[in-house]
Protein backbone atom coordinates (compact mmCIF):
# COMPACT_ATOMS: atom_id res chain seq x y z
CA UNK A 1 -63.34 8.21 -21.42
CA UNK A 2 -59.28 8.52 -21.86
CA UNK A 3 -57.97 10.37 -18.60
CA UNK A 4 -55.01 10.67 -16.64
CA UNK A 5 -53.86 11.74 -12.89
CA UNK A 6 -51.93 14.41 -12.18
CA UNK A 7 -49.95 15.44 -8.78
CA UNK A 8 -47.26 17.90 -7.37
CA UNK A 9 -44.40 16.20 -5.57
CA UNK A 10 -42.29 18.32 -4.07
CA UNK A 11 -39.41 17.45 -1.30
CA UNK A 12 -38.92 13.81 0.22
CA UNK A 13 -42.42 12.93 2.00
CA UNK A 14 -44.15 13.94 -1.01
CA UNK A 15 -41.68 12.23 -3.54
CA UNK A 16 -42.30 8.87 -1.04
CA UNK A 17 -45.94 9.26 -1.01
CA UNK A 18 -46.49 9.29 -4.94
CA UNK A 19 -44.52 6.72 -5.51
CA UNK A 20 -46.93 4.49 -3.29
CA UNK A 21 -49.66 6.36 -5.61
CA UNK A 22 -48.02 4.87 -8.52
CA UNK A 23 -48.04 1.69 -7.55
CA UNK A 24 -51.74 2.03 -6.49
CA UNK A 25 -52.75 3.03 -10.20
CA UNK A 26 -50.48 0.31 -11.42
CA UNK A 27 -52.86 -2.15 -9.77
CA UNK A 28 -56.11 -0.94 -10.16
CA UNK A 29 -55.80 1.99 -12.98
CA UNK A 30 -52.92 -0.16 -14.70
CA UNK A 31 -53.59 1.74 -18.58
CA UNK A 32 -53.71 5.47 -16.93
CA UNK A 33 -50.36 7.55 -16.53
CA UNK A 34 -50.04 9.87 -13.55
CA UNK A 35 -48.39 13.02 -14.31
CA UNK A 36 -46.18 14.56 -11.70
CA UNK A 37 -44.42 17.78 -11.60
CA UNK A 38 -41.37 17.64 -8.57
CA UNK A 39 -38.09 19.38 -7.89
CA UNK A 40 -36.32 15.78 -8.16
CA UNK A 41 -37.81 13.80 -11.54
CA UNK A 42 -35.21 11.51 -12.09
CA UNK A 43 -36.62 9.77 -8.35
CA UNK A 44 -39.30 8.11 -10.47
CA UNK A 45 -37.39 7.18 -13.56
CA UNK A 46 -38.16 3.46 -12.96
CA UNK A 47 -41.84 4.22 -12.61
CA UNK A 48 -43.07 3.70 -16.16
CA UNK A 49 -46.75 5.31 -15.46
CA UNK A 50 -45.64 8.23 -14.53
CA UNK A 51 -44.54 11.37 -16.35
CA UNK A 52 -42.14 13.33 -14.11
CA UNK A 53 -41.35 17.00 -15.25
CA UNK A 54 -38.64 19.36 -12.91
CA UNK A 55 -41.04 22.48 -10.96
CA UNK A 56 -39.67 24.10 -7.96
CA UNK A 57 -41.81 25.60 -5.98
CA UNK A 58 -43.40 29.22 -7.45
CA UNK A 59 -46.37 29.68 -4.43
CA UNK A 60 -44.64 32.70 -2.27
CA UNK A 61 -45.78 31.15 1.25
CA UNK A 62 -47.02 27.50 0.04
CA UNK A 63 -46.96 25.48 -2.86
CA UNK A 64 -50.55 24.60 -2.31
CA UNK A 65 -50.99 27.01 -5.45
CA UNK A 66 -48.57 25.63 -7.83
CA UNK A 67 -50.92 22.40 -8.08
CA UNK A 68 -52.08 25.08 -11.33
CA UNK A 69 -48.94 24.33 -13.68
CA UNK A 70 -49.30 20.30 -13.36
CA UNK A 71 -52.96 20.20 -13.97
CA UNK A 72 -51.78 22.27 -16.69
CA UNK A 73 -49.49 20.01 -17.96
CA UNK A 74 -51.91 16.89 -17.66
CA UNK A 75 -54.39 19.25 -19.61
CA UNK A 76 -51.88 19.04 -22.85
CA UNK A 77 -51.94 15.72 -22.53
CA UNK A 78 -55.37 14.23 -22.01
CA UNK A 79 -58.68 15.94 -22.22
CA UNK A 80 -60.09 14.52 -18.70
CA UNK A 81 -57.65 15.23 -15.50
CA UNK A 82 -58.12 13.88 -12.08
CA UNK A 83 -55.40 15.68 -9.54
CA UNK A 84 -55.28 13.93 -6.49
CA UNK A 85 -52.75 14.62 -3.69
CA UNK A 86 -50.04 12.58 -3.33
CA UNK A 87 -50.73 11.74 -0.05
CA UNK A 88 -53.21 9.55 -1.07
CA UNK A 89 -54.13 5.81 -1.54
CA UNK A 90 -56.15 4.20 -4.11
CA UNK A 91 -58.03 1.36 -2.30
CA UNK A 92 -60.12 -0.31 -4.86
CA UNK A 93 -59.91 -0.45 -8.97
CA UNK A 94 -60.85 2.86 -10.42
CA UNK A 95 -64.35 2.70 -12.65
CA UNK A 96 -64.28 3.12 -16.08
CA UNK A 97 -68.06 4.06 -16.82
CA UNK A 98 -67.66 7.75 -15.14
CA UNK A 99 -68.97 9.72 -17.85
CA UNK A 100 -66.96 13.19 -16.35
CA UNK A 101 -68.72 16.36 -17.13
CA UNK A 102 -67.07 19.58 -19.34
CA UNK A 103 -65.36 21.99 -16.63
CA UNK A 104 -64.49 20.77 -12.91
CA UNK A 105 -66.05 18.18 -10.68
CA UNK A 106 -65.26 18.28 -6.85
CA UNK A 107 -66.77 18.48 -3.49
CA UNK A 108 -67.61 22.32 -2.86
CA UNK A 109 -69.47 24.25 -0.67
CA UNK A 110 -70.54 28.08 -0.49
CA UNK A 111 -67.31 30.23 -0.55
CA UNK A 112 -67.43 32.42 2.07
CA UNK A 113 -69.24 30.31 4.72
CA UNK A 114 -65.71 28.10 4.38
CA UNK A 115 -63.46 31.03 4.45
CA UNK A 116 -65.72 32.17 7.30
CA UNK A 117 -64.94 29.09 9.05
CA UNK A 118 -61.53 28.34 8.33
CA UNK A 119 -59.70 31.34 7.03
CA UNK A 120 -57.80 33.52 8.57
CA UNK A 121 -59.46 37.50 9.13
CA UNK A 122 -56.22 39.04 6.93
CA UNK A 123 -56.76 37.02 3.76
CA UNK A 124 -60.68 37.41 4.03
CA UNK A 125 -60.17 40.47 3.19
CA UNK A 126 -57.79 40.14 1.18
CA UNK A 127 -59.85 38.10 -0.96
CA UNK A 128 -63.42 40.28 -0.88
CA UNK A 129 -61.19 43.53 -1.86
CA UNK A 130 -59.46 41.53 -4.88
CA UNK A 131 -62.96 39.35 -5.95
CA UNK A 132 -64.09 43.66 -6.29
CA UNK A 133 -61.46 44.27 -8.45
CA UNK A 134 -61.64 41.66 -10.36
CA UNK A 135 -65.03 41.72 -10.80
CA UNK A 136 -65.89 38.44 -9.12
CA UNK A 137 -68.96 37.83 -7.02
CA UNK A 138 -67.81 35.70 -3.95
CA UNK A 139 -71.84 35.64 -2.72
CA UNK A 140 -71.87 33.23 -5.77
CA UNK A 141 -68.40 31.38 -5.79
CA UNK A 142 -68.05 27.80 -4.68
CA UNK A 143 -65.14 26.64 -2.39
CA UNK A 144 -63.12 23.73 -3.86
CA UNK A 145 -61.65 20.91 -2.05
CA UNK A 146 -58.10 20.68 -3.44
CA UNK A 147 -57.08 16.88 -2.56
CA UNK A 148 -59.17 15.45 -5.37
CA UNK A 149 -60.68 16.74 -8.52
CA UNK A 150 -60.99 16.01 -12.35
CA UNK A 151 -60.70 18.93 -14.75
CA UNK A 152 -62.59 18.03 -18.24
CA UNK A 153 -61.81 19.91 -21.37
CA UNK A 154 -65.13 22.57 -21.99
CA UNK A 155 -64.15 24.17 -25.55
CA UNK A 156 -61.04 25.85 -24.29
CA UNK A 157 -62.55 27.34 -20.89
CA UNK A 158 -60.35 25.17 -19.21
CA UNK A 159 -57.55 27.70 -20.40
CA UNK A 160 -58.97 30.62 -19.24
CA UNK A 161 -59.58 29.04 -15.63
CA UNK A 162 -56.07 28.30 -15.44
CA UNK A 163 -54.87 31.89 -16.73
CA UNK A 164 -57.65 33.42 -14.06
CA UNK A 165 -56.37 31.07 -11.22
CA UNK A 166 -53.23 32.15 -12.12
CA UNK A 167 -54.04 35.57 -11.66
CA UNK A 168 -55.89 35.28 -8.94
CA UNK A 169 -53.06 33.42 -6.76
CA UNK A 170 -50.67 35.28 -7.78
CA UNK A 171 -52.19 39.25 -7.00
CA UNK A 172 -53.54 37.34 -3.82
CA UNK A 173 -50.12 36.03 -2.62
CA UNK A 174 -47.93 39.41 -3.16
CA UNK A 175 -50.40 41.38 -0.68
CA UNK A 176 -49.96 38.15 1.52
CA UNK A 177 -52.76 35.47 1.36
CA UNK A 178 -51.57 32.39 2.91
CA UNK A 179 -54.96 30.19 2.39
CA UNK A 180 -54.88 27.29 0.62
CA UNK A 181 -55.98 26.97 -2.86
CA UNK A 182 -59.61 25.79 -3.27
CA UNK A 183 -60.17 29.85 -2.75
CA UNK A 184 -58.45 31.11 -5.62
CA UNK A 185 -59.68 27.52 -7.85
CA UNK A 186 -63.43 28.70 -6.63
CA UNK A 187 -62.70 32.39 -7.87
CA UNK A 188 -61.51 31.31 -11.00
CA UNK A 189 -64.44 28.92 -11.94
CA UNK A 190 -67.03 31.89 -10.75
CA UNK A 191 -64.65 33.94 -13.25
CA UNK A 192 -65.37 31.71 -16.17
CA UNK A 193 -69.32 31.05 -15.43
CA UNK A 194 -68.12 27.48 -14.49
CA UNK A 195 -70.41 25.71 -12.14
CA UNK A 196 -69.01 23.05 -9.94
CA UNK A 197 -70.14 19.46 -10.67
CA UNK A 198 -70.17 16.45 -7.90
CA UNK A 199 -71.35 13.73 -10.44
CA UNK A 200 -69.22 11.17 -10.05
CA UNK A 201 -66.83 12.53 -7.29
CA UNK A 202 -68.29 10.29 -4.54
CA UNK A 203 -67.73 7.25 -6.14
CA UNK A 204 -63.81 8.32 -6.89
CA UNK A 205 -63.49 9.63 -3.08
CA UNK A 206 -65.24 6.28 -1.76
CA UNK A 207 -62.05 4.29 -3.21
CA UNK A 208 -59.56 6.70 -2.15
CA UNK A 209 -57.74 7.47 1.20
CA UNK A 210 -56.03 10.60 1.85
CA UNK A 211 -53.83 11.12 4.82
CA UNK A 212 -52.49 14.57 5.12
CA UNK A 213 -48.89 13.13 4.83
CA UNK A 214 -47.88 16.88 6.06
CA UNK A 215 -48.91 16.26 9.62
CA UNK A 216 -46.77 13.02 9.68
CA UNK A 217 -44.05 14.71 7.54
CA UNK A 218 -43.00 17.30 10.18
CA UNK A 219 -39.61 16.90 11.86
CA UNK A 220 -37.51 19.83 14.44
CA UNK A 221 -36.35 22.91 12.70
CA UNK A 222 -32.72 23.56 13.10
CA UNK A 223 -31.29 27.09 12.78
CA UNK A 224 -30.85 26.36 9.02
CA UNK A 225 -33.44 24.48 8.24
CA UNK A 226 -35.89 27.72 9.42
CA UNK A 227 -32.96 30.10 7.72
CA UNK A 228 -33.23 28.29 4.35
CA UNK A 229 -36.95 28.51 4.50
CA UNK A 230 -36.68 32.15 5.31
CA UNK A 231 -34.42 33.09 2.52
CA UNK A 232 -36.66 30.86 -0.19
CA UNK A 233 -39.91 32.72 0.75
CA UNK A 234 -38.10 35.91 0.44
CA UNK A 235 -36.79 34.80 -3.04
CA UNK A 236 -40.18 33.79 -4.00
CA UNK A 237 -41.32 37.17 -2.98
CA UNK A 238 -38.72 39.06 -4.71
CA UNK A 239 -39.21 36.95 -7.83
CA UNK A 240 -42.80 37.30 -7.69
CA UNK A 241 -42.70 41.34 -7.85
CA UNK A 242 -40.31 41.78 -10.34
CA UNK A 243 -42.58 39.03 -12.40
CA UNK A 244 -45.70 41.70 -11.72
CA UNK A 245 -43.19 44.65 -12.89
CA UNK A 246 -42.61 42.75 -16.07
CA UNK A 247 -46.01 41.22 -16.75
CA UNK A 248 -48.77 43.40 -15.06
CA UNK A 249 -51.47 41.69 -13.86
């Protein structure tokens, strides 16, 4: 089955970090092109299995929700995507007899036992007064894990899961969610009567290792460092409403 990989690489760490990626599918996925969306493109012009395209960052507090546009992307290009964080290492050669499954395949649990557990109170309900409006039922939505899934082509559902994640991240993050993403991806696929596959997923997840580059990425804030940040979040907000004003959700 023709696939590809797909990955958002955004500042330095990141940039690093899918560069070793690269060179991991070069070895053991050497035919498969990993497609990478980053604010700096031109850093992996002398990676020939890679498709870079210029994305800065959209997500209001994270970017954790932009990983939408480059599985996107890879969707335009191959009709079987497997995003994978870019903190990751491929350990072992990838298998080519995964027959992957219309609609998503990932490791997922029940919704709102994980949000429950991990989220924080504000964006719970957040999320249970927005699933109401938009008339999904959480009591039946799956949480997602982001790091590693594979998006197959299901007669052009696909499209409307990425117009309701879309929506979905984007009325969640102007009221101020700050959760990570495998919410709003389990919304969407509840949204579009997709349910969540696993075939196949453990044997992908058994050959890869992902670090959580973020907790090795973090260096001291200086006075601008924390003022830039500041002033981009505020832009993102800013951009964000008058985006709403212009395209109501």
């Amino acid at each position: 089955m023709d696939y590809c990989f797909c990955t958002l690489a955004l500042r330095s760490p990141y940039r690093l970090h899918a560069k070793n990626l690269a060179e991991d599918l070069n070895k053991y996925a050497p035919k498969k092109t990993l497609i990478i969306f980053s604010d700096e493109p031109d850093d992996f012009k002398n990676y020939p299995n890679i498709l870079a395209f210029k994305h800065h960052q959209k997500g209001i507090p994270h970017c954790w929700n932009d990983r939408r546009f480059v599985v996107e992307k890879a969707l335009s290009i191959c009709p079987v995507v497997i995003h994978i964080d870019a903190d990751t290492r491929i350990l072992a050669s990838i298998p080519e007899n995964i027959e992957w499954q219309p609609g998503i395949t990932a490791m997922h649990g029940d919704l709102l036992e994980q949000a429950n557990k991990w989220m924080f109170p504000p964006d719970i309900k957040l999320m249970q007064k927005w699933a109401s409006k938009l008339d999904i039922s959480l009591e039946k939505a799956s949480w997602i894990k982001e790091s590693l899934y594979i998006i197959t082509k299901d007669e052009g559902r696909e499209i409307e899961f990425l117009k309701q994640w879309d929506i979905i991240t984007r009325t969640l993050e102007l009221k101020g969610y700050t959760s990570s993403d495998g919410y709003c991806m389990g919304m969407a696929a509840q949204k579009v009567g997709w349910t969540v596959k696993d075939n196949g997923w453990d044997t992908l997840d058994k050959i890869t290792d992902h670090f959580y580059a973020s907790g090795q990425a973090i260096k001291p804030r200086y006075f601008w460092n924390k003022l830039q940040r500041k002033l981009n979040y505020y832009y993102r907000l800013i951009q964000g409403w008058l985006i709403a004003l212009n395209d109501p959700i």
